[in-house]
N, C-alpha and C. Protein backbone atom coordinates (compact mmCIF):
# COMPACT_ATOMS: atom_id res chain seq x y z
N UNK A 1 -7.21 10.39 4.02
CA UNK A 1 -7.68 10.73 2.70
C UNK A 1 -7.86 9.45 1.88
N UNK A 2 -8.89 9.18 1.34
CA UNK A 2 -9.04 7.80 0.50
C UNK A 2 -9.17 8.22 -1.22
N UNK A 3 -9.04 7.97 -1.94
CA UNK A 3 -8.98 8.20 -3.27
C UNK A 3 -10.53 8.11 -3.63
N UNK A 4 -10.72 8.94 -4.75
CA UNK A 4 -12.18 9.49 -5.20
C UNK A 4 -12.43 8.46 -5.77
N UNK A 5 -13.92 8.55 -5.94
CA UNK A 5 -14.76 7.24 -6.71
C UNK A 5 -14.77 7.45 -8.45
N UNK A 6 -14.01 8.49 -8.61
CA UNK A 6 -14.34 8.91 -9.78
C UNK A 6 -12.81 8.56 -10.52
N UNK A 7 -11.48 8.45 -9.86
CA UNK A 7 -10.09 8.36 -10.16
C UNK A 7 -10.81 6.55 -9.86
N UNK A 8 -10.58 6.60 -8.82
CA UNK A 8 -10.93 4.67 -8.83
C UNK A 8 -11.79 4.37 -10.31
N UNK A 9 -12.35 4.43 -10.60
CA UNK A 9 -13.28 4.07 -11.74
C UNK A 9 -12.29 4.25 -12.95
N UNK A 10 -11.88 5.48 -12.91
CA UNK A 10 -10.79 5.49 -14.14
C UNK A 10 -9.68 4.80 -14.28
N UNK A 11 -9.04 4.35 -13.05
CA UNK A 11 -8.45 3.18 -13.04
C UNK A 11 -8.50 2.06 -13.28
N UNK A 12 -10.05 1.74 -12.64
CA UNK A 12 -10.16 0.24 -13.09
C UNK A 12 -10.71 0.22 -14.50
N UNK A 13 -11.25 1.08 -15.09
CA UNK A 13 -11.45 0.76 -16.29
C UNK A 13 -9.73 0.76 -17.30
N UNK A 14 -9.02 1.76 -17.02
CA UNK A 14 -7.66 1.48 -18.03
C UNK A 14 -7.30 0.44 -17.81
N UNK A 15 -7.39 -0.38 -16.63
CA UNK A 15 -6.37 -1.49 -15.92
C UNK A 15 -6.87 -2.47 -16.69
N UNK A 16 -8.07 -2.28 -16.80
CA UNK A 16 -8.74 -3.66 -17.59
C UNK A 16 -8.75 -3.87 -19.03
N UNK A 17 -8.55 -2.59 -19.58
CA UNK A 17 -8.61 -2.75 -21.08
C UNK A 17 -6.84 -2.39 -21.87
N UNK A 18 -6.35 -2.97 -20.91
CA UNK A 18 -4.70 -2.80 -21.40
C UNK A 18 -4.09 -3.47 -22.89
N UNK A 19 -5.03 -4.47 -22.68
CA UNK A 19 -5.26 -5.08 -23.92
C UNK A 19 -3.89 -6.59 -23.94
N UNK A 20 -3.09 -6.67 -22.92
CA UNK A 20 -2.00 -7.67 -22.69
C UNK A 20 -2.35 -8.75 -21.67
N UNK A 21 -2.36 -10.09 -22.25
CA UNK A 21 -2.33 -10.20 -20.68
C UNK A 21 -1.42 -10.96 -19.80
N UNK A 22 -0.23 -9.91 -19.87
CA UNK A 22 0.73 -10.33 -18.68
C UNK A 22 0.19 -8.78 -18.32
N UNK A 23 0.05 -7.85 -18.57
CA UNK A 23 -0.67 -6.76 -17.99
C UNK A 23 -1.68 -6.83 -17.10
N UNK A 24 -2.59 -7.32 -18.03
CA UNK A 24 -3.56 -7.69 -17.48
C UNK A 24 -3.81 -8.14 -16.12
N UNK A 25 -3.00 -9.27 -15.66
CA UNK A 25 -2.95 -10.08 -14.53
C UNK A 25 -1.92 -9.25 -13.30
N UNK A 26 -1.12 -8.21 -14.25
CA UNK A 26 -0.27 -6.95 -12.85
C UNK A 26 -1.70 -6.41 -13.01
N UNK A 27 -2.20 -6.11 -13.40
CA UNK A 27 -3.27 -4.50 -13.08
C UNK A 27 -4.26 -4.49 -12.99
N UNK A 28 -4.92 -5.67 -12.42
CA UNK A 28 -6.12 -6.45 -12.04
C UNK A 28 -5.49 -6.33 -10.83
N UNK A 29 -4.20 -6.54 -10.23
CA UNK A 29 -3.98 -6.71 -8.76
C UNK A 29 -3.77 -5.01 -8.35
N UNK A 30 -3.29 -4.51 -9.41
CA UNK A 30 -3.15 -3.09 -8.90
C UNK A 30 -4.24 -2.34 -8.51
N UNK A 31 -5.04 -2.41 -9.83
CA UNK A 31 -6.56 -2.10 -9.62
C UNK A 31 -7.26 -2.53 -8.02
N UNK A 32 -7.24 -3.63 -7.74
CA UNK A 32 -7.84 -3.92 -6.10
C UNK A 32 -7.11 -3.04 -5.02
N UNK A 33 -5.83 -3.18 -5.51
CA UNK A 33 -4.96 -2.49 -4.17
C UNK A 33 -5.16 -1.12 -4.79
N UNK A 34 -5.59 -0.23 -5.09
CA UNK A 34 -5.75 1.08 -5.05
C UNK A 34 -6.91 1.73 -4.65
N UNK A 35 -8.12 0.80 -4.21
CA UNK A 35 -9.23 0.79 -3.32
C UNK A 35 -8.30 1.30 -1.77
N UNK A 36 -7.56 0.60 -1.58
CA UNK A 36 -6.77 0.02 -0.08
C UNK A 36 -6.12 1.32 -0.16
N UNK A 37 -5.42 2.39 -1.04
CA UNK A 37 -4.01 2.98 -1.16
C UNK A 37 -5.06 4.17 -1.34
N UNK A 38 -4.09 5.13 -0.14
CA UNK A 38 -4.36 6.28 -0.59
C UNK A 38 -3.49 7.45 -0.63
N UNK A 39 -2.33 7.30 -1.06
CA UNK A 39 -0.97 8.13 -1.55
C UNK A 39 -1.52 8.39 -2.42
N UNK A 40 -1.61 10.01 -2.56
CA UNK A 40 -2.23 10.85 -3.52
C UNK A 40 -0.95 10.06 -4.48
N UNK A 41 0.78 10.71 -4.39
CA UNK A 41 1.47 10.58 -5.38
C UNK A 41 0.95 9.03 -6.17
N UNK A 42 0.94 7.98 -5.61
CA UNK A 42 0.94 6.81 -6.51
C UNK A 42 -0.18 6.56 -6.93
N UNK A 43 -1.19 7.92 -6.94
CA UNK A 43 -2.48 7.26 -7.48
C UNK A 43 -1.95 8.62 -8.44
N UNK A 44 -1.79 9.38 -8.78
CA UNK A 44 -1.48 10.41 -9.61
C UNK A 44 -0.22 9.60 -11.03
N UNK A 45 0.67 9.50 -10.19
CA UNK A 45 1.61 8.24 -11.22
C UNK A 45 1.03 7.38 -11.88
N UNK A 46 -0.27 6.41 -11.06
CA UNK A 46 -0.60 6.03 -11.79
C UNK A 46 -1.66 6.01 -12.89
N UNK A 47 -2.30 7.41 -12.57
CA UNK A 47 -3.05 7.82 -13.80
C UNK A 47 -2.52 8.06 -14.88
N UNK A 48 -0.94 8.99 -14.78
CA UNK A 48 -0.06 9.27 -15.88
C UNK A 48 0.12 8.25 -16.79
N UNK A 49 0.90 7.08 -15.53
CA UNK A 49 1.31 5.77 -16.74
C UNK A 49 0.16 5.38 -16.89
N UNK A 50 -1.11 5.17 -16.85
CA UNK A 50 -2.25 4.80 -17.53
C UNK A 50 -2.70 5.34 -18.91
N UNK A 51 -2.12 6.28 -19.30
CA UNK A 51 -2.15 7.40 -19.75
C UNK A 51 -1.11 7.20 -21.46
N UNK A 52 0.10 6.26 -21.14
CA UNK A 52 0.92 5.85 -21.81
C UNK A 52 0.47 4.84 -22.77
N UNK A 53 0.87 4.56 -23.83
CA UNK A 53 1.04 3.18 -24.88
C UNK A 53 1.08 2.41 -24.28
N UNK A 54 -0.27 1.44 -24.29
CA UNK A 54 0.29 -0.40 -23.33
C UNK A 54 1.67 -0.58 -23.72
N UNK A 55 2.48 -0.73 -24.88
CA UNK A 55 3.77 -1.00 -25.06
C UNK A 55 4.95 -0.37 -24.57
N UNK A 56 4.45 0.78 -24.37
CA UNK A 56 5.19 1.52 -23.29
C UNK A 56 5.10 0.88 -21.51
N UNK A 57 3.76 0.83 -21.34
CA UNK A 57 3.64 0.13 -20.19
C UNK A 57 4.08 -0.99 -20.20
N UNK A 58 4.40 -1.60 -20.95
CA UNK A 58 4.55 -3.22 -21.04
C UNK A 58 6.08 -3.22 -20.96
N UNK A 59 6.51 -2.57 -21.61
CA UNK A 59 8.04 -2.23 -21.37
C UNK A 59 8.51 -1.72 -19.75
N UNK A 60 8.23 -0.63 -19.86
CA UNK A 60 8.73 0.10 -18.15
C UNK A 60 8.52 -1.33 -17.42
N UNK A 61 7.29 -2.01 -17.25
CA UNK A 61 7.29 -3.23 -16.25
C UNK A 61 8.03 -4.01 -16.22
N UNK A 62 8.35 -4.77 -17.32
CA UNK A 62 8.80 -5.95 -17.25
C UNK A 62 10.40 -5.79 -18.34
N UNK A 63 10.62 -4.87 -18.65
CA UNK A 63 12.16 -4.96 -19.59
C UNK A 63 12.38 -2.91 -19.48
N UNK A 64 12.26 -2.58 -18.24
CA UNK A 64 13.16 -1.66 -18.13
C UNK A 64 14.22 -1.34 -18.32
N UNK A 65 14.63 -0.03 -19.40
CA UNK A 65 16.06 -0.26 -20.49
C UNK A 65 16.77 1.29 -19.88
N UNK A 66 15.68 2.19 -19.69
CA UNK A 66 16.39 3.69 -19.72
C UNK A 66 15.67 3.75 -18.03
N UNK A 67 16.67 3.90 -17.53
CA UNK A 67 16.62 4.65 -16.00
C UNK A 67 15.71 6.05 -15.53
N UNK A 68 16.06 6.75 -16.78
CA UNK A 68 15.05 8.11 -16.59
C UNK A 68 13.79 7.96 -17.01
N UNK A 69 12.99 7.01 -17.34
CA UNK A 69 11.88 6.44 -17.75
C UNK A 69 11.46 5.74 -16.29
N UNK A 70 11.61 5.08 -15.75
CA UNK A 70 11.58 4.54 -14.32
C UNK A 70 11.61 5.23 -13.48
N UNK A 71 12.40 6.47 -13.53
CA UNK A 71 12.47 7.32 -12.21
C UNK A 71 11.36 8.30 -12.47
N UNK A 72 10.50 8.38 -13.88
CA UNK A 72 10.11 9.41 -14.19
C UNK A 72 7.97 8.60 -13.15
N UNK A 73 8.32 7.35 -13.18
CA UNK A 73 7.33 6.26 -12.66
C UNK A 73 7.81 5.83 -11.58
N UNK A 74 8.82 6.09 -10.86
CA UNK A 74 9.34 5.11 -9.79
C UNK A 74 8.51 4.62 -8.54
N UNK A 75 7.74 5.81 -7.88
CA UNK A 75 6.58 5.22 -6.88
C UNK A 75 6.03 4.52 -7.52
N UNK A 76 5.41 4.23 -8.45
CA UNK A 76 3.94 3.61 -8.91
C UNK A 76 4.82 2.02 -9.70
N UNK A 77 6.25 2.36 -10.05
CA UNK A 77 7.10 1.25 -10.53
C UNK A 77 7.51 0.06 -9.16
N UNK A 78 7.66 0.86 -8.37
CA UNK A 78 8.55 0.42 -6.86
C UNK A 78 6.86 -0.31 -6.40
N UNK A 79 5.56 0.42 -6.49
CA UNK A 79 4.74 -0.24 -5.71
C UNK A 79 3.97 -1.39 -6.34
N UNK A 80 3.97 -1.34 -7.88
CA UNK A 80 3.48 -2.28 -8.43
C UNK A 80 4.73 -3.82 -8.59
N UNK A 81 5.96 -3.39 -8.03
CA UNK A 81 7.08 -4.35 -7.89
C UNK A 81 6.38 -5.27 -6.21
N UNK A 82 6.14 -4.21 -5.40
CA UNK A 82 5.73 -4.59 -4.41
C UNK A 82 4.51 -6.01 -4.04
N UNK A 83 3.59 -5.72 -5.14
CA UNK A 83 2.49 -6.19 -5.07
C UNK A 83 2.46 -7.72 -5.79
């Protein structure tokens, strides 16, 4: 199963207009690797957190404080750690 041309597109457009750019430079790499990825769950996660306040995103990434916020992202947290 490869991810739709129509979720890809919506991705790369949020990824790009995050408006940060230490964001920016995670989700420019995420964005490529989700061409490659086709785990429904971590492309679904990551529409959600796309979906969130860059400051929210900007937080969960890089100064994760509440645990149930992370677990609520953890595939798409764990794979963008990966990358």
């Amino acid at each position: 199963m490869t991810i739709s041309e129509d979720k890809l597109k919506i991705i790369k457009y949020r990824c790009q207009t995050l408006g940060m750019r230490e964001l920016d430079v995670v989700f420019a790499k995420v964005s490529d690797s989700m061409s490659k990825n086709s785990d429904p769950v971590i492309i679904e996660e990551l529409i959600n957190l796309l979906k969130e306040e860059t400051q929210y995103i900007y937080s969960l990434i890089f100064n994760p404080i509440d645990p149930i916020e992370v677990e609520k992202y953890k595939n798409i947290y764990q794979f963008i750690k990966s990358i």
